[in-house]
N, C-alpha and C. Protein backbone atom coordinates (compact mmCIF):
# COMPACT_ATOMS: atom_id res chain seq x y z
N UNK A 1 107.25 61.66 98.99
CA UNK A 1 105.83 61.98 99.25
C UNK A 1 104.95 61.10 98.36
N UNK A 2 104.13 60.39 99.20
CA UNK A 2 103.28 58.89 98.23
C UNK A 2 101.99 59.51 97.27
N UNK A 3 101.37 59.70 96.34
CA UNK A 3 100.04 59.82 96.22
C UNK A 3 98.79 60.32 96.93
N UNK A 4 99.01 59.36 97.73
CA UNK A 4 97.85 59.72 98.59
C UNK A 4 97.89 60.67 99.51
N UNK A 5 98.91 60.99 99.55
CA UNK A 5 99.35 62.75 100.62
C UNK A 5 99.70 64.12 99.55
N UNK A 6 99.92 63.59 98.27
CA UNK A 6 99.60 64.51 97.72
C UNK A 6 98.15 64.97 97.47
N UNK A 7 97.25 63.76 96.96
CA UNK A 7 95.57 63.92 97.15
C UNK A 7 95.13 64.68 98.10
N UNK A 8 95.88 64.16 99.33
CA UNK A 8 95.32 64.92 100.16
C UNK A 8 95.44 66.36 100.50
N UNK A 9 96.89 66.87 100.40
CA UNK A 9 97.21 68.23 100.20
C UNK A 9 96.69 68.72 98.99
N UNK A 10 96.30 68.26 97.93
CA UNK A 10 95.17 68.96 96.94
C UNK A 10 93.90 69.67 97.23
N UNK A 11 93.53 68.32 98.29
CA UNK A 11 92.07 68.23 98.79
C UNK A 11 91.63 70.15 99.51
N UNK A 12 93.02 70.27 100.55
CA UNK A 12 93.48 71.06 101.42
C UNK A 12 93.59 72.39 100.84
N UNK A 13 94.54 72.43 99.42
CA UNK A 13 93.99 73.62 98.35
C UNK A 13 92.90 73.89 98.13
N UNK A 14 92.05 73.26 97.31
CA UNK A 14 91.14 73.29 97.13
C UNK A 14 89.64 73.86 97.98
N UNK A 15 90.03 73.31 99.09
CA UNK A 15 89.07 73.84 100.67
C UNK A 15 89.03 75.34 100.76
N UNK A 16 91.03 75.52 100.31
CA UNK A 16 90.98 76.70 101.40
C UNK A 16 91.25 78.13 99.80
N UNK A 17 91.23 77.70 99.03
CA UNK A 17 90.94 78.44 97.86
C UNK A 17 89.73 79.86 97.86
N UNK A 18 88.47 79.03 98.01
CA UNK A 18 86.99 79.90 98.16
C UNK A 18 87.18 80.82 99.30
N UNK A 19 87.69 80.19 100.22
CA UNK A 19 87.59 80.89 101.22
C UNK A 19 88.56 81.78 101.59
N UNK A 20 89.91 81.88 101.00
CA UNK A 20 91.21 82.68 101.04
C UNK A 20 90.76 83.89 99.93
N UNK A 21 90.03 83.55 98.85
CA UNK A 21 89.99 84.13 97.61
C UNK A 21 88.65 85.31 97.88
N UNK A 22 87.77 84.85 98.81
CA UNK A 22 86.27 85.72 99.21
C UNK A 22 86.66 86.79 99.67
N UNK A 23 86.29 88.14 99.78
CA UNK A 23 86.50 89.64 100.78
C UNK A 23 86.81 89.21 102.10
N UNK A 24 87.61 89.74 102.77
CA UNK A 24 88.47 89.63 104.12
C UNK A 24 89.23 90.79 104.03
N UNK A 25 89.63 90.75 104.89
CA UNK A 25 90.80 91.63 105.90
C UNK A 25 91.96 91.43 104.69
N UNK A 26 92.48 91.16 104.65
CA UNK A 26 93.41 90.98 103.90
C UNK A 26 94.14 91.20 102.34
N UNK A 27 92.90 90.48 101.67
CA UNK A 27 92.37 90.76 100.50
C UNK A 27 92.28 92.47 100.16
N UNK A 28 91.38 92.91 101.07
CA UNK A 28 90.94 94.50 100.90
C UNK A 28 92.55 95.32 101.20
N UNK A 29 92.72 94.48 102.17
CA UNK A 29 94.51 95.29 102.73
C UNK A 29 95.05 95.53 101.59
N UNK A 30 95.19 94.71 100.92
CA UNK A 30 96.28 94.19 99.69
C UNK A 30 96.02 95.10 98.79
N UNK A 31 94.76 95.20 98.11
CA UNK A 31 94.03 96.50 97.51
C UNK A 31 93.91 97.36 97.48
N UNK A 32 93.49 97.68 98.56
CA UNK A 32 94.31 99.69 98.72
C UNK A 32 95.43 99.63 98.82
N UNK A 33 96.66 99.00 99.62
CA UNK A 33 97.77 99.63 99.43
C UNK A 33 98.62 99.30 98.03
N UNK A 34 97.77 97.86 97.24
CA UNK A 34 98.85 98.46 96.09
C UNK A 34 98.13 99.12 94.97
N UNK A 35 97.22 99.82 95.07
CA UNK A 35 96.34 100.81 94.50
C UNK A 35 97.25 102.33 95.11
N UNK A 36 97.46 102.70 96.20
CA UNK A 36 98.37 103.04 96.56
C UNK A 36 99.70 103.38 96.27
N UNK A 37 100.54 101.84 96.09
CA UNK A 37 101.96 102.16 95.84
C UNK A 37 102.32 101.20 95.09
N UNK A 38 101.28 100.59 94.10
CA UNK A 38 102.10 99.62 93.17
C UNK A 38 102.36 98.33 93.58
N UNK A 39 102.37 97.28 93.19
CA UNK A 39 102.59 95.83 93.16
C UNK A 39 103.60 95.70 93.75
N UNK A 40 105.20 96.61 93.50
CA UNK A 40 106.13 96.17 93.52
C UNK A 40 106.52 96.56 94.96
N UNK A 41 105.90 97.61 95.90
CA UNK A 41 105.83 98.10 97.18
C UNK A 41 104.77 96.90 97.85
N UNK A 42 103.73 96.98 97.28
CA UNK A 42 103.45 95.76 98.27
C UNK A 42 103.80 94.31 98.47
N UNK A 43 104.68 93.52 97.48
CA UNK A 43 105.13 92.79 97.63
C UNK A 43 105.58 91.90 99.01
N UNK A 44 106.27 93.11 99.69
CA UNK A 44 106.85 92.94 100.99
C UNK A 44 105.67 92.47 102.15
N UNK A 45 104.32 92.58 101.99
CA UNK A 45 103.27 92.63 102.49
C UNK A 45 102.66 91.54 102.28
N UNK A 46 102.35 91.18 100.82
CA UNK A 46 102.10 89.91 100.36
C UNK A 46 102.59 88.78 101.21
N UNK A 47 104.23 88.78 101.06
CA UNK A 47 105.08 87.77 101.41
C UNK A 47 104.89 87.47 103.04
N UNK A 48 104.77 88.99 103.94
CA UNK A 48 104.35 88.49 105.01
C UNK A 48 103.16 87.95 105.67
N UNK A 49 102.24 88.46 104.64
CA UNK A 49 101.04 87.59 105.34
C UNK A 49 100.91 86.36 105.12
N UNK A 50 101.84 85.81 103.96
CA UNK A 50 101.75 83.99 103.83
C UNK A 50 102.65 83.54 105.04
N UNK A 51 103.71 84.47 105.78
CA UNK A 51 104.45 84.20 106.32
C UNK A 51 103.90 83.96 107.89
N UNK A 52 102.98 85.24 108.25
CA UNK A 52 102.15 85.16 109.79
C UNK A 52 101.20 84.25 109.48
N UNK A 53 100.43 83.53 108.36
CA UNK A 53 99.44 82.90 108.26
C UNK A 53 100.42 81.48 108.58
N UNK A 54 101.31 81.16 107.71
CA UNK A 54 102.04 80.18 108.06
C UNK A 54 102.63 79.55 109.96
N UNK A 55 102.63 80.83 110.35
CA UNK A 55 103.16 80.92 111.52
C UNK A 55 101.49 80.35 112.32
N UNK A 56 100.96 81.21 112.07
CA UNK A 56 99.72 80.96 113.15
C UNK A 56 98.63 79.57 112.58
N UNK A 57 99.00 79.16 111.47
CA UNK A 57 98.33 77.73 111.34
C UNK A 57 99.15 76.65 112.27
N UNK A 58 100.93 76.75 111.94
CA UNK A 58 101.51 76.39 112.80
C UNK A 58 100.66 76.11 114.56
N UNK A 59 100.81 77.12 114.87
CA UNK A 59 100.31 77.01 116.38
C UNK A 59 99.38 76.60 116.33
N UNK A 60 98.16 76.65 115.71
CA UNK A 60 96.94 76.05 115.55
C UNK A 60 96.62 74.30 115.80
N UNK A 61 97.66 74.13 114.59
CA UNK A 61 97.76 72.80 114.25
C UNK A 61 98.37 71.97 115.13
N UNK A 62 99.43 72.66 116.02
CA UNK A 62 100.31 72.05 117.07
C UNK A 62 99.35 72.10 118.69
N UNK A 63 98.27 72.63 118.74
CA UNK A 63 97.40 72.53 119.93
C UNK A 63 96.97 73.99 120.03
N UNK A 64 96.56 74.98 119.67
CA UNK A 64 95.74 75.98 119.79
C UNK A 64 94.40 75.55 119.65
N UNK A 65 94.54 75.36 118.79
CA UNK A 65 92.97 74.83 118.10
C UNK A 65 92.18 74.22 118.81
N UNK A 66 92.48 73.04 119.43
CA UNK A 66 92.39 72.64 120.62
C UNK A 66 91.69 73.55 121.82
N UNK A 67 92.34 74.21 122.18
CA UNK A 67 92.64 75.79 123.23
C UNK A 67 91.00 76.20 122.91
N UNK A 68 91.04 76.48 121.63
CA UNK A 68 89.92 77.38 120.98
C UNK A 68 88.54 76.71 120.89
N UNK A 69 88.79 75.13 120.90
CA UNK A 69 87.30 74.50 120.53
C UNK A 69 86.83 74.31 122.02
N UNK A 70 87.71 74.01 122.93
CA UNK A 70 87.32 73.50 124.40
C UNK A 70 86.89 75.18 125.53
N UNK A 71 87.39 76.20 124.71
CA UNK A 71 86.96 76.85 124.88
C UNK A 71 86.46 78.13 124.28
N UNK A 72 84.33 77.86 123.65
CA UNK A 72 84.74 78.54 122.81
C UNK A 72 84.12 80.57 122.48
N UNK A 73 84.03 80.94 124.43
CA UNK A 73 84.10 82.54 124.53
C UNK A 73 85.30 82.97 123.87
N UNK A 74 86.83 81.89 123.84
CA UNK A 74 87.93 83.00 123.36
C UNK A 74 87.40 82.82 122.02
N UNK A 75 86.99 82.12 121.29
CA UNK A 75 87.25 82.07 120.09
C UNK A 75 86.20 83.59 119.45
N UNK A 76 84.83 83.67 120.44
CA UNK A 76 84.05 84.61 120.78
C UNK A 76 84.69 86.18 120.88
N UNK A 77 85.44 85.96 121.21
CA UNK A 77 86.39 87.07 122.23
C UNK A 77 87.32 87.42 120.63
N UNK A 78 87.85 86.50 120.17
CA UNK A 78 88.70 86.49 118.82
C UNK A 78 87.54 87.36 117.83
N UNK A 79 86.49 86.99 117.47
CA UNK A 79 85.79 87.45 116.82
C UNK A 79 85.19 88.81 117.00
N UNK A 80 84.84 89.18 118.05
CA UNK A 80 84.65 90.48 118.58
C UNK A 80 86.12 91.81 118.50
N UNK A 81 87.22 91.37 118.97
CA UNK A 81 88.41 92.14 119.18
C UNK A 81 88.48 92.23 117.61
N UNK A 82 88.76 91.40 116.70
CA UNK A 82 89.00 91.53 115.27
C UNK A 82 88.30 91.98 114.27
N UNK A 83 86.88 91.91 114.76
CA UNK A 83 85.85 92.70 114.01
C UNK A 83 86.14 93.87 114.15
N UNK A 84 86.43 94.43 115.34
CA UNK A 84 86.54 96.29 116.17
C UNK A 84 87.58 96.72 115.28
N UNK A 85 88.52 95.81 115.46
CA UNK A 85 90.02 96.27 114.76
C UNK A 85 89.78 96.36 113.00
N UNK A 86 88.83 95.66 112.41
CA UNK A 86 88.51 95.60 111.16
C UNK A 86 87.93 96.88 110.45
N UNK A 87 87.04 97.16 111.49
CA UNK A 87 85.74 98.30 111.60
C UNK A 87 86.79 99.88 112.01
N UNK A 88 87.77 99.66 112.55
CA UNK A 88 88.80 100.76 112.92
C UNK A 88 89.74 100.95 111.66
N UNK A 89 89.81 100.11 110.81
CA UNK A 89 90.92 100.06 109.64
C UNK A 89 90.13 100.64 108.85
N UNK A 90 88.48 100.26 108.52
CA UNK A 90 88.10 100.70 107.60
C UNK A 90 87.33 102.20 107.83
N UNK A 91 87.24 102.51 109.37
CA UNK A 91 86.98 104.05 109.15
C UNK A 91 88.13 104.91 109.32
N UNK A 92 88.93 104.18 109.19
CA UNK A 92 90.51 104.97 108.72
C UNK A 92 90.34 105.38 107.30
N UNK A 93 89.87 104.36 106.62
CA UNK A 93 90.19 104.38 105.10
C UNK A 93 88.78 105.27 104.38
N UNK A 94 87.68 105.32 105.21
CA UNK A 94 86.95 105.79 104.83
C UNK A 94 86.72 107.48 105.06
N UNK A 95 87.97 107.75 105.88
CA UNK A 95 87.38 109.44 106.09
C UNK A 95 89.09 109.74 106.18
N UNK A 96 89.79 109.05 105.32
CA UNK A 96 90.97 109.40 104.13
C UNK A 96 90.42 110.82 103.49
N UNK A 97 91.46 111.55 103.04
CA UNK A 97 91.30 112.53 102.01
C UNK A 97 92.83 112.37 101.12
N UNK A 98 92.56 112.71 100.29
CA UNK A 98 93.99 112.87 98.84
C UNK A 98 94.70 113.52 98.67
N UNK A 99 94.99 114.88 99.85
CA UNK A 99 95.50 116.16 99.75
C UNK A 99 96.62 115.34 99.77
N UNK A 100 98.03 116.34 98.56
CA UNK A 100 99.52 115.79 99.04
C UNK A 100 100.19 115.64 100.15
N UNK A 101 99.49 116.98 101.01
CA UNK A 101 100.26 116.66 102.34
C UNK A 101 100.22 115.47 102.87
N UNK A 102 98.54 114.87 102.40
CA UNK A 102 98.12 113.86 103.88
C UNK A 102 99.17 112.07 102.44
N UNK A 103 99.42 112.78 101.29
CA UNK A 103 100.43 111.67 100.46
C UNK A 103 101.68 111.59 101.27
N UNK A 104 101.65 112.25 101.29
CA UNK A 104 103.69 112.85 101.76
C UNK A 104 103.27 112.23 102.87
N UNK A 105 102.89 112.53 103.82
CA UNK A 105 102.89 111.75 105.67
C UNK A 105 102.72 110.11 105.40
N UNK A 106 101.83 109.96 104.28
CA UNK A 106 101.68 108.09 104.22
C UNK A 106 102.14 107.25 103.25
N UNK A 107 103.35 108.08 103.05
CA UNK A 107 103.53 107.27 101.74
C UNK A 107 104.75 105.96 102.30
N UNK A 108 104.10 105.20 102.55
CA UNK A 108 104.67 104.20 103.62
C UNK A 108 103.43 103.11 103.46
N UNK A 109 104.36 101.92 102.50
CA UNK A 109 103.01 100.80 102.26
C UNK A 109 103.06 100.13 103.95
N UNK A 110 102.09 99.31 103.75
CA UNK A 110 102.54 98.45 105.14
C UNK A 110 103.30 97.32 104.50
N UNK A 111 103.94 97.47 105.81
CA UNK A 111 105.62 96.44 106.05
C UNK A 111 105.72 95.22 105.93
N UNK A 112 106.58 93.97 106.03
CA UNK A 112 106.13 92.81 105.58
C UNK A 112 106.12 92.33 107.50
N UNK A 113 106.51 92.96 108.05
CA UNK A 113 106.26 92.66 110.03
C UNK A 113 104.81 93.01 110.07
N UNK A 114 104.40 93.91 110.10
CA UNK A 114 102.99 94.13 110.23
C UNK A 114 102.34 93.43 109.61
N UNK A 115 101.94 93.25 108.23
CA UNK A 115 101.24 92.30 107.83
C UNK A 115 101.36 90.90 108.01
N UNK A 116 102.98 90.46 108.64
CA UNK A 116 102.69 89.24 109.24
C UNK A 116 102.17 88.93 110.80
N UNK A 117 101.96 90.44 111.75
CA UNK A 117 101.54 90.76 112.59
C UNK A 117 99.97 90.53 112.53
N UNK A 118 99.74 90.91 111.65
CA UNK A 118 98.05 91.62 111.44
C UNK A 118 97.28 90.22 111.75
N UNK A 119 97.89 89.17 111.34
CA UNK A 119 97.30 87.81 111.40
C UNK A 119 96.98 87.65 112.43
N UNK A 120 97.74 87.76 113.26
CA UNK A 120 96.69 87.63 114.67
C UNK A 120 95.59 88.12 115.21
N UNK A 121 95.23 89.10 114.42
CA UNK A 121 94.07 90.10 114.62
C UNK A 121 93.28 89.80 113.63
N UNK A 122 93.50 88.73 112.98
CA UNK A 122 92.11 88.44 112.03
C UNK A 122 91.21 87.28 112.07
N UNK A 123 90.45 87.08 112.96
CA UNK A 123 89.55 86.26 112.64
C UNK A 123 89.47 85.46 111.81
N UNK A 124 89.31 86.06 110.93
CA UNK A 124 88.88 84.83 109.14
C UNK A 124 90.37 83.91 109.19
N UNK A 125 91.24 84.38 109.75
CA UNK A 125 92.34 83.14 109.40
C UNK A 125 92.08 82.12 110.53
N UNK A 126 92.29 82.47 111.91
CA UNK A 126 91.22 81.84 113.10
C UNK A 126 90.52 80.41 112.28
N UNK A 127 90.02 81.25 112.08
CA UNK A 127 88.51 80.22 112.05
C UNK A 127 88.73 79.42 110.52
N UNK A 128 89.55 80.25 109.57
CA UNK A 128 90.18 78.83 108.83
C UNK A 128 91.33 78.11 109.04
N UNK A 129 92.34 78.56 110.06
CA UNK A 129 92.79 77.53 110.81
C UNK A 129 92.47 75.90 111.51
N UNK A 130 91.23 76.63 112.49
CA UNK A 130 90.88 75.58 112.60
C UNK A 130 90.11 74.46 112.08
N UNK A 131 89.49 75.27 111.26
CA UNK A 131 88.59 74.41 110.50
C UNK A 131 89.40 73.38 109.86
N UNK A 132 90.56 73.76 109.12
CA UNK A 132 91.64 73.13 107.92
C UNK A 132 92.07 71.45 109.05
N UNK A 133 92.62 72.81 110.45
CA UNK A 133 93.15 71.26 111.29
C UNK A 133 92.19 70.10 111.26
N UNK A 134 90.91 70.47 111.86
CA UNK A 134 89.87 69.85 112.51
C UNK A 134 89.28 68.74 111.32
N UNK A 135 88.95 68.95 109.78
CA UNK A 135 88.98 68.64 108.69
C UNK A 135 90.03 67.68 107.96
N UNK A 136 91.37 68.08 108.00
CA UNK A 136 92.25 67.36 106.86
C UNK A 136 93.26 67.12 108.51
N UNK A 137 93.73 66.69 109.54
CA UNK A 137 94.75 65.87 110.32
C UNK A 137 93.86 65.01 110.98
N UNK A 138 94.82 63.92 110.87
CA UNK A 138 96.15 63.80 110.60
C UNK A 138 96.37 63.31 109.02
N UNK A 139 97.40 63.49 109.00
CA UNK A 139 98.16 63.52 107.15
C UNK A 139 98.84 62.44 106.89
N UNK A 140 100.11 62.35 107.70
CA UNK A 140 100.76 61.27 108.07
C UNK A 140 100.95 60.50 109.33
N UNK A 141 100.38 61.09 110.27
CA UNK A 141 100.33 60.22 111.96
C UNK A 141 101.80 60.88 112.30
N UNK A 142 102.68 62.19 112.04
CA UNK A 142 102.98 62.65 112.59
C UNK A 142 102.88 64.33 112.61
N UNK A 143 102.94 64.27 114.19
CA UNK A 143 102.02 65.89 114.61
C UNK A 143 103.17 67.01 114.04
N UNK A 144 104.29 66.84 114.35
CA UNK A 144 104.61 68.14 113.38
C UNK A 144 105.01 67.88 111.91
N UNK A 145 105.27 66.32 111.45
CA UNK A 145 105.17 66.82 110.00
C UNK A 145 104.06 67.13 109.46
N UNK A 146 102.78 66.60 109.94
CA UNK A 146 101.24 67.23 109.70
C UNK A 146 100.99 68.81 109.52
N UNK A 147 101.84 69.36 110.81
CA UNK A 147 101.34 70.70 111.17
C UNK A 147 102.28 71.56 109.94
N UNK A 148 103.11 71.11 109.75
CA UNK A 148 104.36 71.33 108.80
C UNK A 148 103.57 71.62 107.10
N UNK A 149 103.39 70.78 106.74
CA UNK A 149 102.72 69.74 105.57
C UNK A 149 101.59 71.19 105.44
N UNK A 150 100.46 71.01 106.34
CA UNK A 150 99.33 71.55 106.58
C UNK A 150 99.83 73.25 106.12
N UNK A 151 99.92 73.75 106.93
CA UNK A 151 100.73 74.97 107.11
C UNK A 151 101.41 75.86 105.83
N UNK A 152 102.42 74.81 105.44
CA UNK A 152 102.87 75.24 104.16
C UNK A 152 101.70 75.47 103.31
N UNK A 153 101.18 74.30 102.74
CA UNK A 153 100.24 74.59 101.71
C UNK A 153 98.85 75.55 102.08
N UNK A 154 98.71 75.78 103.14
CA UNK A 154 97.81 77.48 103.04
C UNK A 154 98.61 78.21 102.93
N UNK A 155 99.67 78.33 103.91
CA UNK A 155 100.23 79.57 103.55
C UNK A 155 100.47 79.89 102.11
N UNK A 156 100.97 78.60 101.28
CA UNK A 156 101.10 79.05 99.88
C UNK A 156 99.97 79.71 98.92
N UNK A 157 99.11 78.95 99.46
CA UNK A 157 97.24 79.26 99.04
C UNK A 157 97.29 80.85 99.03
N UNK A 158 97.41 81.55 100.19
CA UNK A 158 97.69 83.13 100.49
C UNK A 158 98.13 83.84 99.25
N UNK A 159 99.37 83.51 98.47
CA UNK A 159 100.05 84.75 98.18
C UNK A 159 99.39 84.43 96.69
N UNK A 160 99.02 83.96 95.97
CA UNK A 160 98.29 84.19 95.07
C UNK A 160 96.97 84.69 94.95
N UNK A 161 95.83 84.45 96.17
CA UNK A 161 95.40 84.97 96.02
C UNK A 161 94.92 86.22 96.69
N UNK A 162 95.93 86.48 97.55
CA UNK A 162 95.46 87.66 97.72
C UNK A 162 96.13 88.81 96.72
N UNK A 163 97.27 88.16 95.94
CA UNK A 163 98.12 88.73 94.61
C UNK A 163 97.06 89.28 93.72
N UNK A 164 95.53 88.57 93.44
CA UNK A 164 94.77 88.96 92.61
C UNK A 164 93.72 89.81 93.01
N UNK A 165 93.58 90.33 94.69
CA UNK A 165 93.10 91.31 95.09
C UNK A 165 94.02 92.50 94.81
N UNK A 166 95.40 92.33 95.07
CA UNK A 166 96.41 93.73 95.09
C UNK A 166 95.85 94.26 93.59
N UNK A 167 95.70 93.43 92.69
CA UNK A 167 96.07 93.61 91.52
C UNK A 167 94.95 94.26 91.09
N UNK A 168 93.82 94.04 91.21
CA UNK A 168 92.50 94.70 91.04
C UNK A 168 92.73 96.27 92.21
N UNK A 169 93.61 96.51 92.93
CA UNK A 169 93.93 97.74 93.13
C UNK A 169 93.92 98.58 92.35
N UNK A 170 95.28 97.67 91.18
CA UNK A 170 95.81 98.62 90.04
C UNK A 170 94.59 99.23 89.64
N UNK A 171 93.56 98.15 89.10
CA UNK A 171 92.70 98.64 88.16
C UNK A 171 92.01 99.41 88.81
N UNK A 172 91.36 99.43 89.96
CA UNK A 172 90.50 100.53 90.93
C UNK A 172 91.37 102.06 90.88
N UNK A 173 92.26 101.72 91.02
CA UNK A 173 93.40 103.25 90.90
C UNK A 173 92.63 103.80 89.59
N UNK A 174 92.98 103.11 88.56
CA UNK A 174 92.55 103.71 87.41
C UNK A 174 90.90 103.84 86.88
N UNK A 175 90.09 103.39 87.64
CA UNK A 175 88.60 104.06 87.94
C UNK A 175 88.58 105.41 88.31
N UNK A 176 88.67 104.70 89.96
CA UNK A 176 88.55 105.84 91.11
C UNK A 176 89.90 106.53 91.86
N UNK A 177 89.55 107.64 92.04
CA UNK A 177 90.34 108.49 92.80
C UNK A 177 90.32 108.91 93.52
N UNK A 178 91.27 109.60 94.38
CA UNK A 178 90.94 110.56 95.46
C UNK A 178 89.87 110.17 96.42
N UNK A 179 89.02 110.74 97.39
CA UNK A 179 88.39 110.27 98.34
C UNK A 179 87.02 109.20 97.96
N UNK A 180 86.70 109.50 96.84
CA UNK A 180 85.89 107.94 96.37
C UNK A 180 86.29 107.38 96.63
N UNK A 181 87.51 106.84 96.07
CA UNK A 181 88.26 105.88 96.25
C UNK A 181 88.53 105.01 97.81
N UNK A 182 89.08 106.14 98.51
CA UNK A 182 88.89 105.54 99.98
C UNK A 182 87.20 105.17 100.29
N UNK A 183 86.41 106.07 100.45
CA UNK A 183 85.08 105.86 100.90
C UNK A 183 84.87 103.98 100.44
N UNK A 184 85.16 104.17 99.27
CA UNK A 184 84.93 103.05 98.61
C UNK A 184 85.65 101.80 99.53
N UNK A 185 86.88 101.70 99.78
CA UNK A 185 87.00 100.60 99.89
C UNK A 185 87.17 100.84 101.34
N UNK A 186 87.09 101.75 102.26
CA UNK A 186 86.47 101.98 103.56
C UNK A 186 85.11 100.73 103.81
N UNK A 187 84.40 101.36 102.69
CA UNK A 187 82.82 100.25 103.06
C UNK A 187 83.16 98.65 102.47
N UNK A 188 83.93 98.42 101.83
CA UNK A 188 84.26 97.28 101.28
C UNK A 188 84.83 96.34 102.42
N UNK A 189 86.12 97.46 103.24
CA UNK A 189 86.55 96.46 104.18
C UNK A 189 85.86 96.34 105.30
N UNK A 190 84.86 97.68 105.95
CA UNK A 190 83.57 96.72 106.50
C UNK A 190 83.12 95.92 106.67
N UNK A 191 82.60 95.96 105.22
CA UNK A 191 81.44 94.87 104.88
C UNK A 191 82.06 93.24 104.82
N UNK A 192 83.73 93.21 105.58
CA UNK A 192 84.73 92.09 105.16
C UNK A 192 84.15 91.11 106.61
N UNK A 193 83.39 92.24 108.01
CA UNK A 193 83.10 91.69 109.06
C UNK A 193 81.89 90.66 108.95
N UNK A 194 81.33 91.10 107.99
CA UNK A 194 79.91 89.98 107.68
C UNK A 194 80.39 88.53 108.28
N UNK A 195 82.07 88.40 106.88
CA UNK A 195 82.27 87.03 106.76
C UNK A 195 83.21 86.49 107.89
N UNK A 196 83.25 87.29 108.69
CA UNK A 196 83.82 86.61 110.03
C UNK A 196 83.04 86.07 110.83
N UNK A 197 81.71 87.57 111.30
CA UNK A 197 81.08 87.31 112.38
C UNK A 197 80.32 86.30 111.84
N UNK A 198 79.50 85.73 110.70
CA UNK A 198 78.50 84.90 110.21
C UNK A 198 79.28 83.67 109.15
């Protein structure tokens, strides 16, 4: 690997840093559940969302993206379905209560399938998908070591930082409790639709 493709995969960190690291879907995910069940339960969660993000830059980079700019109601259509689904997660979380019973029924972090599932239902990766393709390819003038290349290094971008949302769980655990607590990050992951729809 020459210099100048490392520069450039720097460049590519760097881009997608602010924008991996800002409130999203994801981020907030990461937060309540290991506020929830600990770092060491969500782990499995972590790992899959670098894993579906990896997957769906993949397709992106290999001609979705494409798909999405030439036509762009789906991308419309992407933004609308994922907002609903965003806005449905967070009045889940917001009219939560703490009773043991309702512990005992959920004490089940989410899985590392689902959270590599969830990616498809999020917008904010969407739209930094394409942006990343549309921006930094071609890399080397070939389309799948590009998409390859590309791919890896967000996905790697992912697990750190959304590692430092889980982790500010911890500390929210030890604020807030019980249904504050949800209310709280009920409106947090809301307020995550701003940065999709705008």
């Amino acid at each position: 690997m020459n210099s100048a493709l490392i520069a450039q995969l720097l460049q590519v960190a760097l881009f997608s840093i602010p924008l991996t690291i800002s409130p999203g879907p994801n981020n907030l995910m990461m937060t309540t559940n290991c506020a929830q069940f600990g770092f060491r339960r969500t782990l499995p969660s972590l790992v899959g969302i670098s894993l579906g993000v990896f997957v769906l830059f993949m397709v992106v980079a290999l001609g979705l993206g494409g798909v999405l700019a030439r036509y762009p109601q789906l991308h419309l259509a992407l933004k609308v379905v994922g907002s609903a689904y965003i806005l449905y997660l967070s009045y889940l979380l917001f009219t939560s209560h703490s009773s043991s019973a309702q512990k005992k029924s959920a004490e089940r972090p989410i899985t590392f399938v689902q959270a590599a599932l969830l990616q498809v239902l999020n917008p904010k990766i969407w739209l930094l998908a394409a942006t990343a393709c549309s921006t930094f390819l071609p890399l080397t003038g070939n389309v799948h070591t590009d998409a390859i290349l590309l791919s890896l290094t967000l996905g790697a971008i992912f697990f750190p930082c959304n590692s430092i949302w889980a982790l500010f769980g911890l500390v929210m655990r030890g604020v807030m409790r019980g249904r504050a607590f949800y209310r709280t990050m009920g409106l947090m992951t809301a307020s995550s639709v701003f940065f999709v729809l705008f």
